[in-house]
PDB file of N, CA and C in Angstrom:
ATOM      1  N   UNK A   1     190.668 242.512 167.850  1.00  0.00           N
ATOM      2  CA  UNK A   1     189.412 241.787 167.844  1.00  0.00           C
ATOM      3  C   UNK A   1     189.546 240.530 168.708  1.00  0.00           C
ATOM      4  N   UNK A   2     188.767 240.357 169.575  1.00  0.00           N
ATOM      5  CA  UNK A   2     188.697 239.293 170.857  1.00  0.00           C
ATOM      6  C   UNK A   2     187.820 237.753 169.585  1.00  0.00           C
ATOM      7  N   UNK A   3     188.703 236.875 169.780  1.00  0.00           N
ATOM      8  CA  UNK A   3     188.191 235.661 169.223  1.00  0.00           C
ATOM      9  C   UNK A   3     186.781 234.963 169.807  1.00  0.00           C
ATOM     10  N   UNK A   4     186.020 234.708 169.274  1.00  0.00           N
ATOM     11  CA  UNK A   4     184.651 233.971 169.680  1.00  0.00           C
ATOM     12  C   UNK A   4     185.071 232.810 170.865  1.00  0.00           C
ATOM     13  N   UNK A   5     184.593 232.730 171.982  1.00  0.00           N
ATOM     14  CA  UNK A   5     184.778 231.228 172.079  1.00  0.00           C
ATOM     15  C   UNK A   5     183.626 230.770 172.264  1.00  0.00           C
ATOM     16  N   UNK A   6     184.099 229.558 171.833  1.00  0.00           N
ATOM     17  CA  UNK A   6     182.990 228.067 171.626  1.00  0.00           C
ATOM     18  C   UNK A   6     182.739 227.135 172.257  1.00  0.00           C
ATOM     19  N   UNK A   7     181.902 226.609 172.786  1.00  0.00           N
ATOM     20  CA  UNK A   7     181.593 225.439 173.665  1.00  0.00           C
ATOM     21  C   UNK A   7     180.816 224.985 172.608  1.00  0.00           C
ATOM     22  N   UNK A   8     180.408 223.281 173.949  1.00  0.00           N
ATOM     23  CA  UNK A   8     179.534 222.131 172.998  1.00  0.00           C
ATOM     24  C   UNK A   8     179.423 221.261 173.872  1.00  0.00           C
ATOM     25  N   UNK A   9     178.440 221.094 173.638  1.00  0.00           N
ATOM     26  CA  UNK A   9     177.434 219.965 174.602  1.00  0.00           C
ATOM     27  C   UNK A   9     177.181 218.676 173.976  1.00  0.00           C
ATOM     28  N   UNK A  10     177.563 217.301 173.715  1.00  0.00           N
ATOM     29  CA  UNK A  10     177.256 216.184 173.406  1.00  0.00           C
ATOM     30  C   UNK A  10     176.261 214.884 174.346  1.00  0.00           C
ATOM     31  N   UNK A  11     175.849 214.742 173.031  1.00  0.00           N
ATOM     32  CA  UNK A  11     174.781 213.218 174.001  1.00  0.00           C
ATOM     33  C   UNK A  11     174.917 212.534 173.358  1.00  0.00           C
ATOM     34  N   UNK A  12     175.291 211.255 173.693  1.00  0.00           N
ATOM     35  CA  UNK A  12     175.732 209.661 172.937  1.00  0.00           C
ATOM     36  C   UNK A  12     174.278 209.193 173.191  1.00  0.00           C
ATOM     37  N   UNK A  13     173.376 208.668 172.080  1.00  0.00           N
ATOM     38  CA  UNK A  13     172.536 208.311 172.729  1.00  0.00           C
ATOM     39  C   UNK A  13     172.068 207.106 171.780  1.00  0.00           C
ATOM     40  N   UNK A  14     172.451 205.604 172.190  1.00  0.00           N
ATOM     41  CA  UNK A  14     172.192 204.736 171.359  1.00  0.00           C
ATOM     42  C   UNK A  14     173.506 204.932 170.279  1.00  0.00           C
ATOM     43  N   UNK A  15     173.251 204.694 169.075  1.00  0.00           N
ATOM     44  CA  UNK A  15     173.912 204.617 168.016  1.00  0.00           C
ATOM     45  C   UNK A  15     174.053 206.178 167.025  1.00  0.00           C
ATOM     46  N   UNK A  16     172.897 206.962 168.022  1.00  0.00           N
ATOM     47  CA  UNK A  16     173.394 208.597 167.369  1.00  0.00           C
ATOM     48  C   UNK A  16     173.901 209.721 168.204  1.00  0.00           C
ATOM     49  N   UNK A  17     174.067 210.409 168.010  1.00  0.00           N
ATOM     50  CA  UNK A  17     175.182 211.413 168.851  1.00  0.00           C
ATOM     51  C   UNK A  17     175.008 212.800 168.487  1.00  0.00           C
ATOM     52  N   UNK A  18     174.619 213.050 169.819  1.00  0.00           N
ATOM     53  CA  UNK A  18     173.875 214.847 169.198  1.00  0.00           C
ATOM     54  C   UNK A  18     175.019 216.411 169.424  1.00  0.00           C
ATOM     55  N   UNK A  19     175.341 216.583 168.810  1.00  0.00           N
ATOM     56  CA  UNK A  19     176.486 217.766 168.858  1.00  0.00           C
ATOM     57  C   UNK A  19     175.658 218.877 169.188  1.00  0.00           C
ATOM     58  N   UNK A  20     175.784 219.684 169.802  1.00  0.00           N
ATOM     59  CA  UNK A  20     175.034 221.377 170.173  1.00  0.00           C
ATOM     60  C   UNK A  20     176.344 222.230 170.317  1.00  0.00           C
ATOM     61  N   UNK A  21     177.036 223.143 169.260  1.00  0.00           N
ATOM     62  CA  UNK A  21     177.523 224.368 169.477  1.00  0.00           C
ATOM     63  C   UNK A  21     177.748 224.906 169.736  1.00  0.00           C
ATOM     64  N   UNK A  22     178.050 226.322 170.355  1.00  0.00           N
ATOM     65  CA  UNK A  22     177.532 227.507 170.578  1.00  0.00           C
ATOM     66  C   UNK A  22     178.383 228.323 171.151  1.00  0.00           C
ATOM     67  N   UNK A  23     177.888 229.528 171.049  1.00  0.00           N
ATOM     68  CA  UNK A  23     179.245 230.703 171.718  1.00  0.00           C
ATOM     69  C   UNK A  23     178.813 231.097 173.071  1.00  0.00           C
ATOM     70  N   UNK A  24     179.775 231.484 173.441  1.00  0.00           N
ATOM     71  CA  UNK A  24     179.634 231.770 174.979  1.00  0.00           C
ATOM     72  C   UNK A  24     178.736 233.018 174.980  1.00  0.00           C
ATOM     73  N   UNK A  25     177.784 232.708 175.886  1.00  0.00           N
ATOM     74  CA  UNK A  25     176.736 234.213 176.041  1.00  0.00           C
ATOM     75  C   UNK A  25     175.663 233.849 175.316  1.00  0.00           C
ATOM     76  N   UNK A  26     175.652 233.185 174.502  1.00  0.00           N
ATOM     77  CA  UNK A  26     174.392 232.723 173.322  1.00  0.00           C
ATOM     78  C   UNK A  26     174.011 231.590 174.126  1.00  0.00           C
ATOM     79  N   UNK A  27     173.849 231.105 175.177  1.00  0.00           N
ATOM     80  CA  UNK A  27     173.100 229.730 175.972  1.00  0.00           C
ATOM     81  C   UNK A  27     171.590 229.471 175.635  1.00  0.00           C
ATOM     82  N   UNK A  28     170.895 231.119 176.465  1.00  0.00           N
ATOM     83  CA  UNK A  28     169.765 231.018 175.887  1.00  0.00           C
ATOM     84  C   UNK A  28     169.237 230.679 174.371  1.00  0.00           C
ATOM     85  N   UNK A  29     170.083 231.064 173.139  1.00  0.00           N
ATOM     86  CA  UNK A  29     170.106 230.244 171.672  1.00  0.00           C
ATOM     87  C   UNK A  29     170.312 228.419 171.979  1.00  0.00           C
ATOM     88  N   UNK A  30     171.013 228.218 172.703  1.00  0.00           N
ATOM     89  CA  UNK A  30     171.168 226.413 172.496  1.00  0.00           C
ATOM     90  C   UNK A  30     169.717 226.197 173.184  1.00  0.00           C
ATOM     91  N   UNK A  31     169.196 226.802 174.641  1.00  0.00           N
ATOM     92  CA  UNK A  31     168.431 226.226 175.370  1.00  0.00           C
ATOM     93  C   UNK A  31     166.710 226.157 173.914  1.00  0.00           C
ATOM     94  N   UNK A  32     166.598 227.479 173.030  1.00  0.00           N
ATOM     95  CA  UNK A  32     165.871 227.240 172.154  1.00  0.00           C
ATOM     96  C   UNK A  32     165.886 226.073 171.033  1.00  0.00           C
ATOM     97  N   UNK A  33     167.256 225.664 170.903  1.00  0.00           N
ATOM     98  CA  UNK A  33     167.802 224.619 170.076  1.00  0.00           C
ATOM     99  C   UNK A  33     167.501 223.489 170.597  1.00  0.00           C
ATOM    100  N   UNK A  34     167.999 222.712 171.726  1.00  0.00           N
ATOM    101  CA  UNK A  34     167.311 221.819 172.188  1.00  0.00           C
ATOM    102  C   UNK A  34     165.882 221.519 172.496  1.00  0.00           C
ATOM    103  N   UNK A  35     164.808 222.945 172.542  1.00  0.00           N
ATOM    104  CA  UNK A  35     163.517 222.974 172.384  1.00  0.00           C
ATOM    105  C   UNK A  35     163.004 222.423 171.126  1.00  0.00           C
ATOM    106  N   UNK A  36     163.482 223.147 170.275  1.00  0.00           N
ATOM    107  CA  UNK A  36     163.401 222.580 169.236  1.00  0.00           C
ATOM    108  C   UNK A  36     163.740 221.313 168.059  1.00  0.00           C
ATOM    109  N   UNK A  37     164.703 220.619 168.489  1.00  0.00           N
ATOM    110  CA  UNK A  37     165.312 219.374 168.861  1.00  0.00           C
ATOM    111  C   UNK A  37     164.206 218.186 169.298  1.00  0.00           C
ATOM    112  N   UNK A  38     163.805 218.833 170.899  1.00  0.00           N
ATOM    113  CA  UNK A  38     163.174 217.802 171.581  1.00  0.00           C
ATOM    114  C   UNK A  38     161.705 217.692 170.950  1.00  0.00           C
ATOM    115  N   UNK A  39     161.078 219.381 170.261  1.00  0.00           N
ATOM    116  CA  UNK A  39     159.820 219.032 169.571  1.00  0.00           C
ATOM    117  C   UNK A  39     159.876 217.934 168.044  1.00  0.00           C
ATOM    118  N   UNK A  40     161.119 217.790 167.921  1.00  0.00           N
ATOM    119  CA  UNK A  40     161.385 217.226 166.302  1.00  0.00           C
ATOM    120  C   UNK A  40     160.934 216.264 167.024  1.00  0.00           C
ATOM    121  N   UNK A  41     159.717 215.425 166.114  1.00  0.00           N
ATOM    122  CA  UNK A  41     159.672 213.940 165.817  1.00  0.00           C
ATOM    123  C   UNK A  41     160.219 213.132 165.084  1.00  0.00           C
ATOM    124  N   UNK A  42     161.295 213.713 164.115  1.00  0.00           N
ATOM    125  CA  UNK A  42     162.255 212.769 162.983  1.00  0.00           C
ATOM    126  C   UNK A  42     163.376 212.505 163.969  1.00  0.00           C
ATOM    127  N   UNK A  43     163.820 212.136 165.467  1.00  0.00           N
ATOM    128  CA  UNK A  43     164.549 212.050 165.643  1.00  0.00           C
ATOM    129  C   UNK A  43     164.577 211.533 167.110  1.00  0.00           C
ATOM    130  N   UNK A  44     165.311 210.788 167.873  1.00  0.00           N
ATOM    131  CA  UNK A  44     165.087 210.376 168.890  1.00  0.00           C
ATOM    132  C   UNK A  44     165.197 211.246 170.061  1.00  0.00           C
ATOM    133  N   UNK A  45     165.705 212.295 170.148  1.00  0.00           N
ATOM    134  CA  UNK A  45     166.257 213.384 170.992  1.00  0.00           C
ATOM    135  C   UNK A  45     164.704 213.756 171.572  1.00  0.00           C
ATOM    136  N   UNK A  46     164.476 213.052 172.863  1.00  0.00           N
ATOM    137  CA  UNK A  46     163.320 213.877 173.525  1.00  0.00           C
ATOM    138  C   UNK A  46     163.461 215.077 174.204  1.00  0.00           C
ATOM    139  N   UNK A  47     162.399 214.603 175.277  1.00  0.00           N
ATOM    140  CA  UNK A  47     162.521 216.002 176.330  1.00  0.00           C
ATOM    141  C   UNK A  47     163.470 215.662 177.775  1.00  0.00           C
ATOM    142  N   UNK A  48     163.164 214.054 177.719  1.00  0.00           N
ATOM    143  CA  UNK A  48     164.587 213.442 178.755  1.00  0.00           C
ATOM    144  C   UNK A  48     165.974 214.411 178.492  1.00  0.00           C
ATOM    145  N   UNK A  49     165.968 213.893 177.580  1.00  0.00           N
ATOM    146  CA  UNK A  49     167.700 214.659 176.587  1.00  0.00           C
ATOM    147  C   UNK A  49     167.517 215.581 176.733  1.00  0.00           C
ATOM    148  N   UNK A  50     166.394 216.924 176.506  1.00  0.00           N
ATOM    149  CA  UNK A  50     167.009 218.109 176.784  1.00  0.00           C
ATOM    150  C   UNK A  50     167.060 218.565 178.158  1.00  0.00           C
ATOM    151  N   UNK A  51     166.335 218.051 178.555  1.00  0.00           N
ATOM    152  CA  UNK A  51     166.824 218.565 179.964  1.00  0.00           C
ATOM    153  C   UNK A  51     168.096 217.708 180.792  1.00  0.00           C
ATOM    154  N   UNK A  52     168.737 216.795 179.958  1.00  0.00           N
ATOM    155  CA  UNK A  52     169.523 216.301 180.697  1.00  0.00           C
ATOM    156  C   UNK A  52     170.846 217.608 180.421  1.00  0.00           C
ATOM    157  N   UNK A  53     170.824 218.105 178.982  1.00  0.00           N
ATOM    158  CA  UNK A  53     171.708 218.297 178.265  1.00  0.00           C
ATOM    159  C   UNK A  53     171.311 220.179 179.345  1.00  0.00           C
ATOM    160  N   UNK A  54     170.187 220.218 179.796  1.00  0.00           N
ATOM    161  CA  UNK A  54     170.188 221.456 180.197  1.00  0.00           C
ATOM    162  C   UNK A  54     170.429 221.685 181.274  1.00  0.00           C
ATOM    163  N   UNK A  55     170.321 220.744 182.037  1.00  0.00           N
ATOM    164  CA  UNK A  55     171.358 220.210 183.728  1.00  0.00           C
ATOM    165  C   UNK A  55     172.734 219.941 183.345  1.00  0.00           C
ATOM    166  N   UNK A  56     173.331 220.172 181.889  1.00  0.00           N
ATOM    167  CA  UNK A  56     174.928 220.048 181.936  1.00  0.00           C
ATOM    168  C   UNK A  56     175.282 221.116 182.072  1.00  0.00           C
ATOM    169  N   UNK A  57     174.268 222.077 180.814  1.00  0.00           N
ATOM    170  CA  UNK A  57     174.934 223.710 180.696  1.00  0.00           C
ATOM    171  C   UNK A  57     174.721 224.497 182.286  1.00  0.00           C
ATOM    172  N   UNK A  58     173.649 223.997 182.528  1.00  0.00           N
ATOM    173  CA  UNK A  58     173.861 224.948 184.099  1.00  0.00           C
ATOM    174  C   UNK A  58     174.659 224.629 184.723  1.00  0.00           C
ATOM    175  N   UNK A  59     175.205 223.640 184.946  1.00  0.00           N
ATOM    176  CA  UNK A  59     176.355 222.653 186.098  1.00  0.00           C
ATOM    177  C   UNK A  59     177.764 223.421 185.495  1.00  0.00           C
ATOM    178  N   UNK A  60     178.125 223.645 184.441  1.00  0.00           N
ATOM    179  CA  UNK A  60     178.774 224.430 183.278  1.00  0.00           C
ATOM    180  C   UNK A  60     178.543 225.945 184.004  1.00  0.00           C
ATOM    181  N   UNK A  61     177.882 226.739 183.269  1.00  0.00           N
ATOM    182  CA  UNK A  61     177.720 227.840 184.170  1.00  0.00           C
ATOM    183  C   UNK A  61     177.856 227.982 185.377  1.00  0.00           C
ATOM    184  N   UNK A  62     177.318 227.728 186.434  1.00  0.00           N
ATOM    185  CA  UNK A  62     178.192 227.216 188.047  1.00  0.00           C
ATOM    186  C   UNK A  62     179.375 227.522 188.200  1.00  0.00           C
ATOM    187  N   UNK A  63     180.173 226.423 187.412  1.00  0.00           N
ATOM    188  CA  UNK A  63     181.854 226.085 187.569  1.00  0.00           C
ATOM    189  C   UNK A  63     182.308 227.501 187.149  1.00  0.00           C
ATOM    190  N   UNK A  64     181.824 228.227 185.800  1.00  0.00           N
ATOM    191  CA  UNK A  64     182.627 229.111 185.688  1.00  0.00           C
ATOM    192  C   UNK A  64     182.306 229.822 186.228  1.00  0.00           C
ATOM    193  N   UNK A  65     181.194 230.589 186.775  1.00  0.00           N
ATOM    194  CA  UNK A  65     180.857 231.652 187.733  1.00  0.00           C
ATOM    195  C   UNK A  65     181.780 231.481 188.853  1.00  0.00           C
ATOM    196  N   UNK A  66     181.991 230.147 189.373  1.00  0.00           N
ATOM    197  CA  UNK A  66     183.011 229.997 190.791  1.00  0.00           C
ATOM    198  C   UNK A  66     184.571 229.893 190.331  1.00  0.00           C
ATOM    199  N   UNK A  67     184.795 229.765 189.062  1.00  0.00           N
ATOM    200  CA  UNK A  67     186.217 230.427 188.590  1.00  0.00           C
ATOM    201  C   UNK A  67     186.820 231.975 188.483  1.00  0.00           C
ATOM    202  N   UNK A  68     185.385 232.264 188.184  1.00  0.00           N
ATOM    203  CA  UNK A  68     185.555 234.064 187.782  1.00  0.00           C
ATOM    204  C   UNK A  68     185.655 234.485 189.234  1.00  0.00           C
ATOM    205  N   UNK A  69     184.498 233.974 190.462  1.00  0.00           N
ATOM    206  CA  UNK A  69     184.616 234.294 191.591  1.00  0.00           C
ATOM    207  C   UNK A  69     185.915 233.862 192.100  1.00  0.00           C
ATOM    208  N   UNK A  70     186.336 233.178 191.927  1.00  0.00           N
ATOM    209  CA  UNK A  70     187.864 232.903 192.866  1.00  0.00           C
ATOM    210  C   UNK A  70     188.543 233.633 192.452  1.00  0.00           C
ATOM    211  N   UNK A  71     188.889 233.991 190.847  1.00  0.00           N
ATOM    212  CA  UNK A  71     190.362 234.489 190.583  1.00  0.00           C
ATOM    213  C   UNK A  71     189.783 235.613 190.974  1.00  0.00           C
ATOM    214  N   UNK A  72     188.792 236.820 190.922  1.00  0.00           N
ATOM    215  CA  UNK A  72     188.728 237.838 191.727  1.00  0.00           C
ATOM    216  C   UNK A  72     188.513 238.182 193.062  1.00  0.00           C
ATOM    217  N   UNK A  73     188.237 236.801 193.802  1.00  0.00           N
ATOM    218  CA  UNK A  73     188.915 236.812 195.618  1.00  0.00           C
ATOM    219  C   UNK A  73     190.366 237.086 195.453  1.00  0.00           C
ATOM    220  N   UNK A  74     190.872 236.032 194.467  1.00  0.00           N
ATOM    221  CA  UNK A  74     192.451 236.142 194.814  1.00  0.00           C
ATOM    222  C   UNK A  74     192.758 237.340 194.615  1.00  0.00           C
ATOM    223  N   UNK A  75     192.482 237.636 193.456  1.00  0.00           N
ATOM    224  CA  UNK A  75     193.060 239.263 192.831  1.00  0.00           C
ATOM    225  C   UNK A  75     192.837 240.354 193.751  1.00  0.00           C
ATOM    226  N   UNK A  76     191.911 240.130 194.850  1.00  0.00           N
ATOM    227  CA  UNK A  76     191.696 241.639 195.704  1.00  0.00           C
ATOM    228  C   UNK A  76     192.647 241.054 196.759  1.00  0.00           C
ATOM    229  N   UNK A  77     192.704 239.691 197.236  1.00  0.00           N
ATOM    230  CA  UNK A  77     193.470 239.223 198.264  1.00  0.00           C
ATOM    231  C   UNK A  77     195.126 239.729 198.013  1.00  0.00           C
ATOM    232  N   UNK A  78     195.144 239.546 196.962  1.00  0.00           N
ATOM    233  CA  UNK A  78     196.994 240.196 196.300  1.00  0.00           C
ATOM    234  C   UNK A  78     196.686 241.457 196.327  1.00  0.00           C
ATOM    235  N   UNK A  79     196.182 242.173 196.144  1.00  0.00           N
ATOM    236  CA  UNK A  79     195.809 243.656 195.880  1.00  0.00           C
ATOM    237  C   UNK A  79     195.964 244.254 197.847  1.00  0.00           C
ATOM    238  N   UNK A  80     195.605 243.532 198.212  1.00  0.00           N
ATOM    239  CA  UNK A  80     195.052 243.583 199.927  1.00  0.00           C
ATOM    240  C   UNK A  80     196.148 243.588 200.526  1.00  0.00           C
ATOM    241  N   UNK A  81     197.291 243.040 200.100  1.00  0.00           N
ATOM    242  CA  UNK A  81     198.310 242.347 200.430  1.00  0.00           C
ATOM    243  C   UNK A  81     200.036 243.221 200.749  1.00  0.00           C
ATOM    244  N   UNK A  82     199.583 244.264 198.920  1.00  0.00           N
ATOM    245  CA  UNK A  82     201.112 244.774 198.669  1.00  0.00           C
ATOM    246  C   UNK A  82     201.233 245.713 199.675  1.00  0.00           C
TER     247      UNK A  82
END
């Protein structure tokens, strides 16, 4: 059995601090979470915050898409090689 992994997205904001969760592949679940977040009025977390917090996860996604893409340049480049 392959272990879950977990990410998490934080915002310091003022004197409260917003934790967001989540498993890898479930993004679209946080991006509803912070929707819902930013509609709460008991709480300071607007719509600034979620979209700041939603310009992290994509910047996030990016990096690893261009990790997965490199180690499989390299891997055909070694493969190319023997």
């Amino acid at each position: 059995m392959v272990p879950e992994m977990r990410r998490q997205l934080v915002l310091n904001k003022g004197e409260e601090k917003f934790i967001f969760r989540y498993e890898v592949g479930k993004e679209d679940e946080l991006i509803d979470a912070l929707i819902d977040q930013a509609k709460d009025e008991r709480t300071d977390f607007d719509w600034f915050d979620a979209a700041v917090l939603s310009f992290k996860l994509t910047q996030s996604l990016i990096y690893q898409a261009d990790k997965l893409l490199q180690s499989g340049y390299e891997q055909e480049f070694e493969r190319s090689n023997l």
